[in-house]
C-alpha atoms as a PDB file:
ATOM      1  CA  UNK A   1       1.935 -14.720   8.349  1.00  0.00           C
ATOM      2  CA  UNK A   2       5.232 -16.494   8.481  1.00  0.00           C
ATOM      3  CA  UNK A   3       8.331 -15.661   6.645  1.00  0.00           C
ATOM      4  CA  UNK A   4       8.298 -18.060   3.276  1.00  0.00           C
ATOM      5  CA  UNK A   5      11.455 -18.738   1.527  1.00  0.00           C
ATOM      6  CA  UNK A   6       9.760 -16.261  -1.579  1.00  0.00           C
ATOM      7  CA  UNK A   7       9.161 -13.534   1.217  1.00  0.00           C
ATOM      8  CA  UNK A   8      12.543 -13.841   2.389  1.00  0.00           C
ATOM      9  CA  UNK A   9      14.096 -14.023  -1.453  1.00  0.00           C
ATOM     10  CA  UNK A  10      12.669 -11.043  -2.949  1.00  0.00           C
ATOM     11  CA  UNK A  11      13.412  -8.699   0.331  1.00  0.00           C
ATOM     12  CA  UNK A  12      16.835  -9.739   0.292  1.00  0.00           C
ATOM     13  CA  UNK A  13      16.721  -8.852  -3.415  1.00  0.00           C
ATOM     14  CA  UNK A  14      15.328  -5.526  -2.479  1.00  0.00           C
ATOM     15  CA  UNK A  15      17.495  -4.367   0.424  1.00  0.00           C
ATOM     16  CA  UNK A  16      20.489  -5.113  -1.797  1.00  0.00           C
ATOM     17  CA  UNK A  17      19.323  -3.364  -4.541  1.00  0.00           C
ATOM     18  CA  UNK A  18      18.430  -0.223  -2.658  1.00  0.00           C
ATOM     19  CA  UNK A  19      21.618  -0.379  -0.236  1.00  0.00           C
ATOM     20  CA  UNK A  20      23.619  -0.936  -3.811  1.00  0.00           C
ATOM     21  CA  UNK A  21      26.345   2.020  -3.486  1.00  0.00           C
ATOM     22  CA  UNK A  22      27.161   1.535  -6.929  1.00  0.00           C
ATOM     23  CA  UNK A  23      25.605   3.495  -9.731  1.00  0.00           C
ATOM     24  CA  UNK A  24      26.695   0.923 -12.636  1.00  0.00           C
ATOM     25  CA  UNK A  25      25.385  -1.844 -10.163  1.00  0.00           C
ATOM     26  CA  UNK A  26      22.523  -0.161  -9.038  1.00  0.00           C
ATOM     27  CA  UNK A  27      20.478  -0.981 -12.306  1.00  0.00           C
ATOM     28  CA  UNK A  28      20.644  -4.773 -12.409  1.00  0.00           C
ATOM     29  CA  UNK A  29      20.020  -5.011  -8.313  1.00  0.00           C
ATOM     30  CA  UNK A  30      17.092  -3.098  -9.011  1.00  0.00           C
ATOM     31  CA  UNK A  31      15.876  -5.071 -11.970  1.00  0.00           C
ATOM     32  CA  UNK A  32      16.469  -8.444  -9.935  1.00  0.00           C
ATOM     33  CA  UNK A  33      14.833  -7.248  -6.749  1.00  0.00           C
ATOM     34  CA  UNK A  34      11.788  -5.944  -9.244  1.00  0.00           C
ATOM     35  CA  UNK A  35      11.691  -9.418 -11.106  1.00  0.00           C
ATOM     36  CA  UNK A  36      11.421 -11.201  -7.311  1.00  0.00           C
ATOM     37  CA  UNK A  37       8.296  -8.951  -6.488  1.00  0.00           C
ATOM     38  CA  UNK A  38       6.758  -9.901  -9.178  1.00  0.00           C
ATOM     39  CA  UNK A  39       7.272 -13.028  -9.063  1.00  0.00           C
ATOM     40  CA  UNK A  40       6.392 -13.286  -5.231  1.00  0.00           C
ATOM     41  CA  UNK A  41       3.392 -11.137  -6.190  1.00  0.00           C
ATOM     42  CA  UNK A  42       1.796 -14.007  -8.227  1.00  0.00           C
ATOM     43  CA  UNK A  43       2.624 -16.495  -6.187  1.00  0.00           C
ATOM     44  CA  UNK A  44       0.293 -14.861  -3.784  1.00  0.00           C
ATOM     45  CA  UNK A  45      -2.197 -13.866  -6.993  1.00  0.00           C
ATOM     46  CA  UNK A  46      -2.285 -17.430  -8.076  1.00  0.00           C
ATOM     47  CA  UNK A  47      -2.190 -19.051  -4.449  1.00  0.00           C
ATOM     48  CA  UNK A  48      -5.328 -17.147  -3.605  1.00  0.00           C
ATOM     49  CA  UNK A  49      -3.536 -14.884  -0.678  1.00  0.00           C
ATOM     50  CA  UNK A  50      -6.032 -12.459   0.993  1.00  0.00           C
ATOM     51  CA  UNK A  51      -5.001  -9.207   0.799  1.00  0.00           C
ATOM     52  CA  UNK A  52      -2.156  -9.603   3.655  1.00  0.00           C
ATOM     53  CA  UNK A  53       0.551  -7.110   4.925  1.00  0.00           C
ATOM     54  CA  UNK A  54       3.357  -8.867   2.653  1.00  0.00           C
ATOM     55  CA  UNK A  55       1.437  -7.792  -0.597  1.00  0.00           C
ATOM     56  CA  UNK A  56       1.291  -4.302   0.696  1.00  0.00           C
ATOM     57  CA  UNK A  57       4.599  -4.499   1.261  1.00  0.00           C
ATOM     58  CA  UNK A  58       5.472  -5.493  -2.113  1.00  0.00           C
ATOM     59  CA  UNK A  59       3.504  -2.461  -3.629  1.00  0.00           C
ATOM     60  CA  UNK A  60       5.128  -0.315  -1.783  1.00  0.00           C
ATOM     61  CA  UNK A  61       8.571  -2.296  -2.653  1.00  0.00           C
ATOM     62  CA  UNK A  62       7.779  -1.756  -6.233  1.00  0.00           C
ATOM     63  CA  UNK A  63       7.017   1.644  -6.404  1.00  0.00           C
ATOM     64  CA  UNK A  64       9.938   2.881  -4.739  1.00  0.00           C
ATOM     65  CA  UNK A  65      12.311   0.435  -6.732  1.00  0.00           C
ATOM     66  CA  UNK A  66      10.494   2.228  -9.649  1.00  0.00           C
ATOM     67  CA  UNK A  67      11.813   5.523  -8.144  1.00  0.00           C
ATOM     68  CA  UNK A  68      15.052   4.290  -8.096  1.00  0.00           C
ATOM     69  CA  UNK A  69      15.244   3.362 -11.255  1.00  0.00           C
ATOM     70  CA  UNK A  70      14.014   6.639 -12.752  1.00  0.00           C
ATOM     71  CA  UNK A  71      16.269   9.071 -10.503  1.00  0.00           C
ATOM     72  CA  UNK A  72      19.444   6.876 -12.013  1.00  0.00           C
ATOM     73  CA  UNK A  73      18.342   6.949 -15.453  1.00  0.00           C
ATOM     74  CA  UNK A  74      18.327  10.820 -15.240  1.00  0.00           C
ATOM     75  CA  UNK A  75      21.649  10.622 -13.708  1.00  0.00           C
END
């Protein structure tokens, strides 16, 4: 599948956010990269995407952004 401008917004999004070295930063990165995946996410939903190896990708995106998220709220 080729690289879309919404594939290529939301990982940029993401590798910030989890390359983000600082803790009172770290928060908004991750809720911007999160907000992109979703968004990508339903473009694919709505466009009627098979099941392709960028959604997976986004899954796995979110949940770890999700981990993030919790290990620096209990910090």
């Amino acid at each position: 599948m080729a690289d879309t401008e919404g594939n290529k917004h939301w990982l940029v999004l993401y590798r910030d956010a989890v390359v983000e070295p600082d803790r009172k930063r770290l928060r908004t990165r991750v809720a911007q990269a999160h907000r992109a995946i979703q968004n990508r996410a339903r473009e694919l939903w709505y466009g009627g995407a098979p099941d392709t190896s960028e959604r997976r990708q986004l899954d796995a995106a979110s949940h770890f952004l999700g981990m993030l998220r919790t290990i620096g709220e209990k910090e």
